[in-house]
N, C-alpha and C. Protein backbone atom coordinates (compact mmCIF):
# COMPACT_ATOMS: atom_id res chain seq x y z
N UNK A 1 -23.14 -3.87 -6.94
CA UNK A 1 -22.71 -3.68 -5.57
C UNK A 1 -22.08 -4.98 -5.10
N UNK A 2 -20.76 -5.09 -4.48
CA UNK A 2 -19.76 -6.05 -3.45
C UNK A 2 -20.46 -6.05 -2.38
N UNK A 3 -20.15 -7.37 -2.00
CA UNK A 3 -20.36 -7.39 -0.06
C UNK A 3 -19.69 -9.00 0.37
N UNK A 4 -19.22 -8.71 1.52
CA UNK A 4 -18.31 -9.32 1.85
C UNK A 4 -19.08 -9.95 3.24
N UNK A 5 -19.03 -11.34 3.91
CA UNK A 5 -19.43 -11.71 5.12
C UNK A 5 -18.14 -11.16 5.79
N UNK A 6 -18.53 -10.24 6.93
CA UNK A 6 -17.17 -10.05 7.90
C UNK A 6 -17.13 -11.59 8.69
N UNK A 7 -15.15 -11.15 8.69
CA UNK A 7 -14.35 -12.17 9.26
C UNK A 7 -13.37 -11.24 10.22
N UNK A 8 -12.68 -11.67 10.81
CA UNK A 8 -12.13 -11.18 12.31
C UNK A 8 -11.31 -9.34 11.50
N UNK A 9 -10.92 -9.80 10.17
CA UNK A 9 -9.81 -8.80 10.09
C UNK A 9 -10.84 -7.48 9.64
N UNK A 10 -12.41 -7.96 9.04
CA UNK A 10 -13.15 -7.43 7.71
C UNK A 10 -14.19 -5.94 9.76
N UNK A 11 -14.25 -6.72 10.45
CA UNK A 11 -14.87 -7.05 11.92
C UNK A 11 -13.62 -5.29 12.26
N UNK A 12 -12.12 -6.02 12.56
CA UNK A 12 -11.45 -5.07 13.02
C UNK A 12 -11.22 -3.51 12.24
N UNK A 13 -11.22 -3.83 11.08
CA UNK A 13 -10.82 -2.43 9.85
C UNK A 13 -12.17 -1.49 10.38
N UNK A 14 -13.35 -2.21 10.47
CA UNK A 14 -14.36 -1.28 10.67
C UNK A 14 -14.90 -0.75 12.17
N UNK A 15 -14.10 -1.66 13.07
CA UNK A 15 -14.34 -1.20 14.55
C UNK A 15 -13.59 -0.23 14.90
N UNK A 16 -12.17 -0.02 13.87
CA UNK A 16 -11.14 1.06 13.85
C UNK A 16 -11.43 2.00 13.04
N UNK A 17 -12.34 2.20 11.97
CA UNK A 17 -12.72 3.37 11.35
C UNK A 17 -13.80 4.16 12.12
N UNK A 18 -14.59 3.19 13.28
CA UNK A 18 -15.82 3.80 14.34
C UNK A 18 -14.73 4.60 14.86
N UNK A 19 -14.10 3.83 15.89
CA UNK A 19 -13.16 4.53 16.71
C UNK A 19 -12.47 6.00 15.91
N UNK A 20 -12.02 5.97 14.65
CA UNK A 20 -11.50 6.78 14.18
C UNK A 20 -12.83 8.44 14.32
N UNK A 21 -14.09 8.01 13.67
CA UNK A 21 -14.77 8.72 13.76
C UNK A 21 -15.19 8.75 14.85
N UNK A 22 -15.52 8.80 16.25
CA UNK A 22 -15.56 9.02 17.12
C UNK A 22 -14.36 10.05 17.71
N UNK A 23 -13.01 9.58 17.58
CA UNK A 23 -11.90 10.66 17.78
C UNK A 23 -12.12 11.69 16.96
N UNK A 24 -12.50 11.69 16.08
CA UNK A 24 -12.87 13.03 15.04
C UNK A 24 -14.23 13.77 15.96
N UNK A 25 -15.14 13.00 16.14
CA UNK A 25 -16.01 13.69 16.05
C UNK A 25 -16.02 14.33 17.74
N UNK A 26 -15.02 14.24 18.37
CA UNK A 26 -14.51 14.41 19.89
C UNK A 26 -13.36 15.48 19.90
N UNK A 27 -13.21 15.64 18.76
CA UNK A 27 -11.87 16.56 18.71
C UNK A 27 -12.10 18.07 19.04
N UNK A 28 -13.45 18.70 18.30
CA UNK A 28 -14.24 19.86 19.50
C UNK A 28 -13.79 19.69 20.95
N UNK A 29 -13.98 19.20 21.66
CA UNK A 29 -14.01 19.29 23.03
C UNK A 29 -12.69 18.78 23.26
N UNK A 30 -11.93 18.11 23.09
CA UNK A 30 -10.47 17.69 23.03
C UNK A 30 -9.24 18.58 22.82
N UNK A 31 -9.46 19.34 21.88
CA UNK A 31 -8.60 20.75 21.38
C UNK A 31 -9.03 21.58 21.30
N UNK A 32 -10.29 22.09 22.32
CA UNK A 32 -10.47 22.84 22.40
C UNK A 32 -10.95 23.96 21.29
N UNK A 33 -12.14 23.58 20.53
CA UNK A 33 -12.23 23.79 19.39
C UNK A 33 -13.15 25.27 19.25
N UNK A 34 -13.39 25.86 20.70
CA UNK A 34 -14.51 26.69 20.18
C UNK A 34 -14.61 28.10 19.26
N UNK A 35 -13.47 28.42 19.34
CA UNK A 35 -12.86 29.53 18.62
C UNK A 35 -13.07 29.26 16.83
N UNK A 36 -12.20 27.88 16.78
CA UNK A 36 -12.78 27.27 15.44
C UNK A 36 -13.91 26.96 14.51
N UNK A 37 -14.82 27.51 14.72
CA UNK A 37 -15.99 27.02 14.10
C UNK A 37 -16.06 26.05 13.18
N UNK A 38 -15.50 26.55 12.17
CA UNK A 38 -15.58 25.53 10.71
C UNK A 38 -15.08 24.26 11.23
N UNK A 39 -13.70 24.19 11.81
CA UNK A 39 -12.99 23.01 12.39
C UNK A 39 -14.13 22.26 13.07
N UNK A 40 -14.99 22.93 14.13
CA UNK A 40 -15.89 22.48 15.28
C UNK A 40 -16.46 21.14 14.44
N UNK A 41 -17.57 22.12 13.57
CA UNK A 41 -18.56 21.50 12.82
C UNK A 41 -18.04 20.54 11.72
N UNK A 42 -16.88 20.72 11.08
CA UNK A 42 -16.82 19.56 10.44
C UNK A 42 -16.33 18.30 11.01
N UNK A 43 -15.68 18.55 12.30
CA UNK A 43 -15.09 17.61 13.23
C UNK A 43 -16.07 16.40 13.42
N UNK A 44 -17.26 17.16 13.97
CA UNK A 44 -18.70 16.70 14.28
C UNK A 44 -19.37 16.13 13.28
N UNK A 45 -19.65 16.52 12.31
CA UNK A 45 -20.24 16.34 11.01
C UNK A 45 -19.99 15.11 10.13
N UNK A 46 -18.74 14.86 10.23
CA UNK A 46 -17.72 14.36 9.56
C UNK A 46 -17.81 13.10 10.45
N UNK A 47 -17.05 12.96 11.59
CA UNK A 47 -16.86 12.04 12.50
C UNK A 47 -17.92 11.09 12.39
N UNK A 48 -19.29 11.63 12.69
CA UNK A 48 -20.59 11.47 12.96
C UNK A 48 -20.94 9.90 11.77
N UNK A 49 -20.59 10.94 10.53
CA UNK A 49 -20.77 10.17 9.66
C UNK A 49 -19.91 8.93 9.30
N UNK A 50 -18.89 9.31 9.56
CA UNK A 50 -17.80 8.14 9.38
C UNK A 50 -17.84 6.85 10.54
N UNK A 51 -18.49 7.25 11.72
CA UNK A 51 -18.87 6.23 12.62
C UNK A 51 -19.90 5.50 12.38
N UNK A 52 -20.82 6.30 12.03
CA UNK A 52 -21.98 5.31 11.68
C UNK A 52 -22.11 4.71 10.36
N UNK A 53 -21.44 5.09 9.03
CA UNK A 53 -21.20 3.89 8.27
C UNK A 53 -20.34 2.73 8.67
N UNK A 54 -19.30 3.20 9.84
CA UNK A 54 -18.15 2.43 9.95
C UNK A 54 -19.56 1.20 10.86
N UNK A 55 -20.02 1.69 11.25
CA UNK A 55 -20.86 0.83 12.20
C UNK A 55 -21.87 0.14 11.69
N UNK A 56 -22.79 0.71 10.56
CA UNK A 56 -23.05 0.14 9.96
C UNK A 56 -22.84 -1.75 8.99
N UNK A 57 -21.18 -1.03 8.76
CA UNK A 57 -20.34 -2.32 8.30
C UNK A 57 -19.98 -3.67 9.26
N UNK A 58 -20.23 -3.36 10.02
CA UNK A 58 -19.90 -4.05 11.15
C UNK A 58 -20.21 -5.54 11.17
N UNK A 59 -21.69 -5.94 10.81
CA UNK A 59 -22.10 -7.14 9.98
C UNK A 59 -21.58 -7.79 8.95
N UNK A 60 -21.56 -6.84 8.11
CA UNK A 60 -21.78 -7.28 6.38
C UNK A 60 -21.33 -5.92 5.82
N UNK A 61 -20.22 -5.96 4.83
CA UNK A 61 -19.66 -4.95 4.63
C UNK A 61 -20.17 -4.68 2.94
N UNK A 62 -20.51 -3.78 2.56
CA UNK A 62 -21.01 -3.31 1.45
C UNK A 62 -19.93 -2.17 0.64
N UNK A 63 -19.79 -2.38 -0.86
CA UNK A 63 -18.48 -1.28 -0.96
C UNK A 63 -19.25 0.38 -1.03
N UNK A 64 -20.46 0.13 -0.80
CA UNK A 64 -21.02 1.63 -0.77
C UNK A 64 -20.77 2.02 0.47
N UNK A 65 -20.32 1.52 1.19
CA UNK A 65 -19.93 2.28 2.48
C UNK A 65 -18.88 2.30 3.02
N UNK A 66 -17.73 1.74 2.06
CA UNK A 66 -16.69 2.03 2.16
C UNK A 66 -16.01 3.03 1.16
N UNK A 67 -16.63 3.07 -0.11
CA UNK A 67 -16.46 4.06 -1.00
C UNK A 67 -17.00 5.61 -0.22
N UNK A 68 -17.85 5.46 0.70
CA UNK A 68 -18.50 6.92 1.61
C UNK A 68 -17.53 7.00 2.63
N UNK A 69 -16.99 6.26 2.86
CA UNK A 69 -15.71 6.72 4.10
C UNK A 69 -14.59 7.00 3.24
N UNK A 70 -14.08 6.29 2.01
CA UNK A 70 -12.89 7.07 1.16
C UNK A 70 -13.35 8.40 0.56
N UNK A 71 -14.27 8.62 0.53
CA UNK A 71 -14.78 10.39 -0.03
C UNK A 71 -14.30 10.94 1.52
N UNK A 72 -15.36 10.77 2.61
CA UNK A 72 -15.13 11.34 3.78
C UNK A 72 -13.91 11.00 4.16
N UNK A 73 -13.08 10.47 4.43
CA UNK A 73 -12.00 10.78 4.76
C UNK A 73 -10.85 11.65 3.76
N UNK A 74 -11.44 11.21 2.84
CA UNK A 74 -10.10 12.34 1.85
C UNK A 74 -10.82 13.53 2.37
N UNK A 75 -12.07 14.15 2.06
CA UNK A 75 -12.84 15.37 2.26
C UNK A 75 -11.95 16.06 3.76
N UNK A 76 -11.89 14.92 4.68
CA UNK A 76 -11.33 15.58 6.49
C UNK A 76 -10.20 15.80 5.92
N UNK A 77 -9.20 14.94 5.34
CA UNK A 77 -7.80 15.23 5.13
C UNK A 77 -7.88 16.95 4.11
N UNK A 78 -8.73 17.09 3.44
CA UNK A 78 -8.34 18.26 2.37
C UNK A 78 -9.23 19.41 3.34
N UNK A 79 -9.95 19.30 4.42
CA UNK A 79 -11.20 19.99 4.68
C UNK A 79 -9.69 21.58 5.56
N UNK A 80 -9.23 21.26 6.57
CA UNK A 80 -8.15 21.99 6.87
C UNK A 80 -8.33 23.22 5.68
N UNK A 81 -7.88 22.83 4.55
CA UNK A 81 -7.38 23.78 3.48
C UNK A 81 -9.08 24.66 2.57
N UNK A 82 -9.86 23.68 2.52
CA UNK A 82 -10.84 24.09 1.95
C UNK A 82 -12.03 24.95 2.85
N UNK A 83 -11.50 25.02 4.07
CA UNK A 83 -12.72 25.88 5.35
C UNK A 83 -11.83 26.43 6.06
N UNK A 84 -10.58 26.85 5.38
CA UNK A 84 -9.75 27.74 6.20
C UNK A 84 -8.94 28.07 7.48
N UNK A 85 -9.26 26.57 8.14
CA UNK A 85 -8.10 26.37 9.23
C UNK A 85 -7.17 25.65 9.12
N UNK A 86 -6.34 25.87 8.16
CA UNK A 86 -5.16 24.68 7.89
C UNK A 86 -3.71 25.77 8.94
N UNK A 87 -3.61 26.91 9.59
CA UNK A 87 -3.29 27.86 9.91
C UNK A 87 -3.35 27.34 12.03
N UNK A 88 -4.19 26.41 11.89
CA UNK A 88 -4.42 26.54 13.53
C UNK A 88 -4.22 25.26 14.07
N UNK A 89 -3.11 24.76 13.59
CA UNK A 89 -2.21 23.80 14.59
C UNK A 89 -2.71 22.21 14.73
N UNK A 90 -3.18 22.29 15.90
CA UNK A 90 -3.68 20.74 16.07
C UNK A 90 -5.00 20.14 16.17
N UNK A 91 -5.88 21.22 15.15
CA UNK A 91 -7.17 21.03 14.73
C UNK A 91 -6.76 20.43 13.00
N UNK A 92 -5.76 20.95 12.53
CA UNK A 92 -5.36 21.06 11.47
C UNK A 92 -4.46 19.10 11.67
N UNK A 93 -3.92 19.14 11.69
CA UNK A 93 -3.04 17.62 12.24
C UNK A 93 -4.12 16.94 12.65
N UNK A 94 -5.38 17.02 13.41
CA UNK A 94 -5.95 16.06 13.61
C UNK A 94 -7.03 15.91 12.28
N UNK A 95 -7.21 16.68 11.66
CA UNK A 95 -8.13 16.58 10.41
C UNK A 95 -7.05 15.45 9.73
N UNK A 96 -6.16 15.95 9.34
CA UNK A 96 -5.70 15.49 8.18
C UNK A 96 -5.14 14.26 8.58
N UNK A 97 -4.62 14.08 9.85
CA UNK A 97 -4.46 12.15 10.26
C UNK A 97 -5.24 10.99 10.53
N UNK A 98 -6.41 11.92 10.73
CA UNK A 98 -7.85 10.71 10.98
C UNK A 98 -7.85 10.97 9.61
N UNK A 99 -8.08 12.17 8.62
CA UNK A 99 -8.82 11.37 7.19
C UNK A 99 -8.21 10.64 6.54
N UNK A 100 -6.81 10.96 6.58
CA UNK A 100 -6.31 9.93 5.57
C UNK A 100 -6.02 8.76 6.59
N UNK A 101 -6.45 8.57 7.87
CA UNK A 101 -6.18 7.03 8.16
C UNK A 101 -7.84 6.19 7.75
N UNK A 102 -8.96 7.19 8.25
CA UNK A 102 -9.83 6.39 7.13
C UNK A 102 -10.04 6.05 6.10
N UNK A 103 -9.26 7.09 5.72
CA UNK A 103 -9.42 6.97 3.58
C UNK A 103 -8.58 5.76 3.33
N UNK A 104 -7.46 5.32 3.99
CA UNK A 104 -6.48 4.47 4.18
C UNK A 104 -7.12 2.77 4.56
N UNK A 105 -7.79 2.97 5.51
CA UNK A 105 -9.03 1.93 6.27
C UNK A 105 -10.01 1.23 4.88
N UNK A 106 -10.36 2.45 4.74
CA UNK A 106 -11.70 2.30 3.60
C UNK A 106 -11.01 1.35 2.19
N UNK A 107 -9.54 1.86 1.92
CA UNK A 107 -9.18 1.51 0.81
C UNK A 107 -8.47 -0.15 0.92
N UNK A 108 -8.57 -0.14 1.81
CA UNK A 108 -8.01 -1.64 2.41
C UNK A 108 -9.16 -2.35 2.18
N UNK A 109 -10.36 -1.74 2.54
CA UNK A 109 -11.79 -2.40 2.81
C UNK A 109 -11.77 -3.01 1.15
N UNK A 110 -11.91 -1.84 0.23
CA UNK A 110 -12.78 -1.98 -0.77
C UNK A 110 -11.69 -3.09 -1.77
N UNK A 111 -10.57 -2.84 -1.58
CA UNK A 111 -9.56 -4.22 -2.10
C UNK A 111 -9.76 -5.42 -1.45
N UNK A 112 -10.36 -5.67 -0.52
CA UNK A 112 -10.81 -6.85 -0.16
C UNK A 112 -12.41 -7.12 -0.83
N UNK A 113 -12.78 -5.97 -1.02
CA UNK A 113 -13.99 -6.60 -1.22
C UNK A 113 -14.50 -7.13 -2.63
N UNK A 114 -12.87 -6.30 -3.40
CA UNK A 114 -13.33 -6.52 -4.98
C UNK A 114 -11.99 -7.66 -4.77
N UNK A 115 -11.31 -8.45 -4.55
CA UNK A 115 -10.02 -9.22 -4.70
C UNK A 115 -10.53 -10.96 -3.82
N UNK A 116 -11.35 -10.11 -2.76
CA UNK A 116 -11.50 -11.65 -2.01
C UNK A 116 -12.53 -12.82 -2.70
N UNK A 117 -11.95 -13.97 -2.37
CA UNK A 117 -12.26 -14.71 -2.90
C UNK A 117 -13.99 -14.75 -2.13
N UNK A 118 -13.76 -14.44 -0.51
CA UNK A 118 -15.41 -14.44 -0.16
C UNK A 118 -16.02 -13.08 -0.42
N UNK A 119 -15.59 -12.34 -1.74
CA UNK A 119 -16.75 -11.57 -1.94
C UNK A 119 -17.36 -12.00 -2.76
N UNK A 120 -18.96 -11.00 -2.96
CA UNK A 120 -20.15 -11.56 -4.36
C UNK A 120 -20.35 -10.47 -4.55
N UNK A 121 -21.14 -10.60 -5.65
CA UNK A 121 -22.00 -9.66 -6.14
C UNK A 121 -23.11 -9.59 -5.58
N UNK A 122 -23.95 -8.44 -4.92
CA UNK A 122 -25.56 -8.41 -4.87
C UNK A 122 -26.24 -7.73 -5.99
């Protein structure tokens, strides 16, 4: 396992992947999601989780929890197609732009964490 002491940029990637999951997990009530079910719950589900590892990191960044936000965010980006609302507009657009901007986030993370000179091994 990597881990990295956060520094201002290590601080921002993960205060923007909270935020990200938070807009996910807000997107129910935002677009009006109730008709959607599957959309609802993974919105929620998903978000939920991606905030609180993102928050987690917030200290001290570990690549196990950035490797769990590149699963979860690819998972939101493909979820549209795999739970059957890829068909309903801007439940569909918001899945797939928050995941791949976390999966995007995450993958920034974990190249710093295996490339920087202040990472270690635990």
């Amino acid at each position: 396992m990597r881990t990295i002491e956060n520094r201002t940029e290590d601080t921002v990637l993960n205060a923007l992947n909270a935020l990200l999951g938070v807009a996910l997990l807000m997107t129910p009530w935002y677009l009006g999601l109730a008709s959607e079910t599957a959309a609802a719950r993974n919105a929620f589900v998903s978000g939920a989780a991606i905030a609180i590892i993102a928050v987690l990191a917030l200290s001290t960044s570990y690549d196990w929890e950035e490797y769990a936000n590149l699963a979860i965010g690819l998972w939101v980006a493909v979820s549209p197609w795999a739970l059957g609302f890829a068909d309903s507009g801007s439940p569909m657009w918001a899945h797939l732009a928050i995941g791949l901007a976390v999966a995007a986030l995450a993958a920034v993370e974990l190249w710093r964490l295996h490339v920087s000179p202040d990472a270690r091994s635990v």
